[in-house]
C-alpha atoms as a PDB file:
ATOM      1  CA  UNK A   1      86.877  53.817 108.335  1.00  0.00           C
ATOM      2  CA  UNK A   2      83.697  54.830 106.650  1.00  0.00           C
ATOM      3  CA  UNK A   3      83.405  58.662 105.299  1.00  0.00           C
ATOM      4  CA  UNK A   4      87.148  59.201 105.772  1.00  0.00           C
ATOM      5  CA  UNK A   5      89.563  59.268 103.242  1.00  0.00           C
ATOM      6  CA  UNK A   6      91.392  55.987 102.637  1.00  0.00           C
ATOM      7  CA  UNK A   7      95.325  55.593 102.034  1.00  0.00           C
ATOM      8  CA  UNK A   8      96.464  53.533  99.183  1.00  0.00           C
ATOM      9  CA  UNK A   9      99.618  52.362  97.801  1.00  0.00           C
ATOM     10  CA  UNK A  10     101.105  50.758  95.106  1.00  0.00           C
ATOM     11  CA  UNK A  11      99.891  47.341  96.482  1.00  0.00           C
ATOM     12  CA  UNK A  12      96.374  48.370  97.124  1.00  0.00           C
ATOM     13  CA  UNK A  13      95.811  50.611  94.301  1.00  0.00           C
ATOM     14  CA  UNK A  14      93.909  48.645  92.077  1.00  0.00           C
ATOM     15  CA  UNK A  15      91.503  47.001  94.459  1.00  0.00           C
ATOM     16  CA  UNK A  16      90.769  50.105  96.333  1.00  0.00           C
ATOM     17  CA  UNK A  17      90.817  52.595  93.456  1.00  0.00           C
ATOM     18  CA  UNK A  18      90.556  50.147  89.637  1.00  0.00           C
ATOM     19  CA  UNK A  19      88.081  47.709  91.144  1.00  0.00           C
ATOM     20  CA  UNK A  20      85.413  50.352  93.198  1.00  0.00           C
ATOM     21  CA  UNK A  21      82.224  50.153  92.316  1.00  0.00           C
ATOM     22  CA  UNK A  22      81.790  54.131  92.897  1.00  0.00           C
ATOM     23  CA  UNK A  23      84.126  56.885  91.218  1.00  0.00           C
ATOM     24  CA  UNK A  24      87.076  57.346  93.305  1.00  0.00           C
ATOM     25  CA  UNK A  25      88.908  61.095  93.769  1.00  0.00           C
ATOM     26  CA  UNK A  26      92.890  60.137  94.428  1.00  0.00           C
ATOM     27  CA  UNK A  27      94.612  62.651  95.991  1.00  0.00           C
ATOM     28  CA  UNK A  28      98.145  62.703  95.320  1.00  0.00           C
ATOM     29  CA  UNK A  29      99.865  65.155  97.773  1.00  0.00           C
ATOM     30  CA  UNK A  30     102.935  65.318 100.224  1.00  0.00           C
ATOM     31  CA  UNK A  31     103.018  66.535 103.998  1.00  0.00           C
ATOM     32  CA  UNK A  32     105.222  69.154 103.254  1.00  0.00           C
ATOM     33  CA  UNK A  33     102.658  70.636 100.660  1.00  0.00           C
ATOM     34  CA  UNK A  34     100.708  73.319 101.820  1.00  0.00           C
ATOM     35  CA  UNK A  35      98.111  73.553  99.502  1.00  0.00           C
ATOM     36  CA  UNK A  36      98.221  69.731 100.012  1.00  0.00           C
ATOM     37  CA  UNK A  37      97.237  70.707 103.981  1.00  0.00           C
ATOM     38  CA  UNK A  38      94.676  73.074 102.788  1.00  0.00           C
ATOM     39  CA  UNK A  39      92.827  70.585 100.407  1.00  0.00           C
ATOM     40  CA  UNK A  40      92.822  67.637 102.782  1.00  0.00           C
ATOM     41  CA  UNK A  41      90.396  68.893 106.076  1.00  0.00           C
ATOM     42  CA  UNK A  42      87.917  69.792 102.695  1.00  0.00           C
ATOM     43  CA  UNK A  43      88.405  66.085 101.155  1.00  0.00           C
ATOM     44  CA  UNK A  44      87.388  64.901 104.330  1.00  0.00           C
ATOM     45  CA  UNK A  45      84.522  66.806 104.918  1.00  0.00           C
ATOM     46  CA  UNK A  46      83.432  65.872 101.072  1.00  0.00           C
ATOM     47  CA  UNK A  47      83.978  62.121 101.555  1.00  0.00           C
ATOM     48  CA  UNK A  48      81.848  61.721 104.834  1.00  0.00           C
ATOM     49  CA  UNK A  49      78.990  63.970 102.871  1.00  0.00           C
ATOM     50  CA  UNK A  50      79.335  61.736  99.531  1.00  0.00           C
ATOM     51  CA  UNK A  51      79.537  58.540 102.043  1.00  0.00           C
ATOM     52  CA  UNK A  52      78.929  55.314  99.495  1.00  0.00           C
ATOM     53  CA  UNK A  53      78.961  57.575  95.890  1.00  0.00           C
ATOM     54  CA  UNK A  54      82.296  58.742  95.930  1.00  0.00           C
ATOM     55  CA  UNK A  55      85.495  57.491  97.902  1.00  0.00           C
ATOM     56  CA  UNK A  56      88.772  59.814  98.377  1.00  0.00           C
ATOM     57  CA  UNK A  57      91.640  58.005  98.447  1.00  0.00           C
ATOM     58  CA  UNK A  58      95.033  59.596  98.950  1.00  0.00           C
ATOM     59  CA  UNK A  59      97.895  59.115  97.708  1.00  0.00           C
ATOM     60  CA  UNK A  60     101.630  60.418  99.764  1.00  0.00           C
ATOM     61  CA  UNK A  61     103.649  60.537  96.926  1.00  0.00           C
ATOM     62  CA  UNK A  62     107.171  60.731  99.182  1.00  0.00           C
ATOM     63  CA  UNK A  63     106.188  57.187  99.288  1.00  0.00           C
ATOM     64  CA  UNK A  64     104.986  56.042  96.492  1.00  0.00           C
ATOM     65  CA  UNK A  65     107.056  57.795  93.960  1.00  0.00           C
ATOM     66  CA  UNK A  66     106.048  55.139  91.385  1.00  0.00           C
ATOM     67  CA  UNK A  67     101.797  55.546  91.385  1.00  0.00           C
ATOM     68  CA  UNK A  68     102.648  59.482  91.151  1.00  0.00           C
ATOM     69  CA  UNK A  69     105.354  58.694  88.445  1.00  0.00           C
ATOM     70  CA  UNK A  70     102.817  55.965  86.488  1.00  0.00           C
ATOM     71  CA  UNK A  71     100.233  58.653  86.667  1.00  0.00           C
ATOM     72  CA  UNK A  72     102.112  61.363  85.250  1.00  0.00           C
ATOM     73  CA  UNK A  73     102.029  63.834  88.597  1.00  0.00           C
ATOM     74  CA  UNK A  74     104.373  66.089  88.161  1.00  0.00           C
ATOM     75  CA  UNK A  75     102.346  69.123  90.686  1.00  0.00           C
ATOM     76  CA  UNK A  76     100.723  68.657  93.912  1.00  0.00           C
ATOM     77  CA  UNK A  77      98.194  68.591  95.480  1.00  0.00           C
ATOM     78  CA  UNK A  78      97.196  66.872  91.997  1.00  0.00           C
ATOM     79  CA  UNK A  79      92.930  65.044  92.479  1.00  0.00           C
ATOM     80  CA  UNK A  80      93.067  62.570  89.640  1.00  0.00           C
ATOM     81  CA  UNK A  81      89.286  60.753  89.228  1.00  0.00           C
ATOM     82  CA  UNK A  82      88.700  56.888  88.330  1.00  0.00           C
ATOM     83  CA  UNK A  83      85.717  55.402  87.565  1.00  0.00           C
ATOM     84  CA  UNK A  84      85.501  52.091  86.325  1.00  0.00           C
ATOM     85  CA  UNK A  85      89.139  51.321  85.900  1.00  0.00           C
ATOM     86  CA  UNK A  86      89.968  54.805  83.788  1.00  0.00           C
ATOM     87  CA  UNK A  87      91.171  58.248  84.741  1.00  0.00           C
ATOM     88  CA  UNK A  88      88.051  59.854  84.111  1.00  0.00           C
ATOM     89  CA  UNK A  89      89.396  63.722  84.975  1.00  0.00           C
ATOM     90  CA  UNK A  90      92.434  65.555  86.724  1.00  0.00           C
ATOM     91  CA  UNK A  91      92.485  68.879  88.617  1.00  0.00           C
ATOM     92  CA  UNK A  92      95.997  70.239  89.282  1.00  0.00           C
ATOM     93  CA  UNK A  93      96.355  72.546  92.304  1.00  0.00           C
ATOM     94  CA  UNK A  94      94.077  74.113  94.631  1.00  0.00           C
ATOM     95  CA  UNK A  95      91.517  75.876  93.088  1.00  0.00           C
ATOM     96  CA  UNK A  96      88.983  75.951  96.312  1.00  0.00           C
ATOM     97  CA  UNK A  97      86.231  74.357  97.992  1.00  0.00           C
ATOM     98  CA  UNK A  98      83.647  75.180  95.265  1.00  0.00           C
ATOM     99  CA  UNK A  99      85.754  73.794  92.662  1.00  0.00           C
ATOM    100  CA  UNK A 100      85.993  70.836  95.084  1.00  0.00           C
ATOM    101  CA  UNK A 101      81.971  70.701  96.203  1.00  0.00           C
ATOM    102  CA  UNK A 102      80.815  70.795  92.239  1.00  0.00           C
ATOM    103  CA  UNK A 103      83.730  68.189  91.581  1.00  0.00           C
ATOM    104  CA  UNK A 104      82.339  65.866  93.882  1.00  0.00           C
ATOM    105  CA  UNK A 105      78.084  66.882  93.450  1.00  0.00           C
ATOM    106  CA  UNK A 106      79.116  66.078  89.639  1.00  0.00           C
ATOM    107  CA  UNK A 107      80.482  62.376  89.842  1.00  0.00           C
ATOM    108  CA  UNK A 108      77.417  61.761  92.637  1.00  0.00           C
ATOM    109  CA  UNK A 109      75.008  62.523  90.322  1.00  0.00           C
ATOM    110  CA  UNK A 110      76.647  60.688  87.126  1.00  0.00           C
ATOM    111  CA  UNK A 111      75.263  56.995  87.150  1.00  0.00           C
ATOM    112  CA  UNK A 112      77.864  54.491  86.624  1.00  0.00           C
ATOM    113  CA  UNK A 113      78.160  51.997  83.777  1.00  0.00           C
ATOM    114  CA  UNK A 114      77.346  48.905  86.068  1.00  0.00           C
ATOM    115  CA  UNK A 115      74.704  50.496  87.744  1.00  0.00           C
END
């Protein structure tokens, strides 16, 4: 669905997240997380604003223990960035919607190498 966050697993991973054109936020979180449940209503709200320069994708890591595991997530809610196939940036925790808002106003305004 367009502006909403997408779900990915191990499967998809690389052609939703490695292959994007755009820079991609992964959220790697859990239901039982509450700062998880705090950050997501804000993701969403960021990726319908950022619609076609920035995707979220999430992550549940209950199940897919090996992305968080291959990534090196040890915390959650944990936002790790791609952009052209590499982790570009991590943020660890909720640190609030401003740190969120300049995340995202930062990789929209960075042009990408294929560009």
């Amino acid at each position: 669905m367009p502006g909403k966050p997408m779900n990915v697993t191990t499967a998809s991973f690389e052609k939703e997240v490695l292959d994007s054109p755009r820079p991609v936020v992964v959220d790697f979180w859990a239901p039982w997380c509450a700062p998880c449940r705090q950050i997501g209503p804000i993701l969403e709200d960021l990726s319908a604003t950022y619609e076609g320069k920035v995707l979220v994708a999430k992550v549940n890591v209950d199940q897919e223990p090996q992305l968080a595991s291959a990534f090196g997530v040890s915390g959650i809610p944990t936002l790790i960035v791609f952009r052209e196939r590499r982790n570009v940036g991590q943020m660890v925790g909720f640190r609030g919607r401003t740190a969120l808002e300049d995340l995202f106003a930062d990789l929209a305004r960075q042009p990408s190498a294929s560009a």
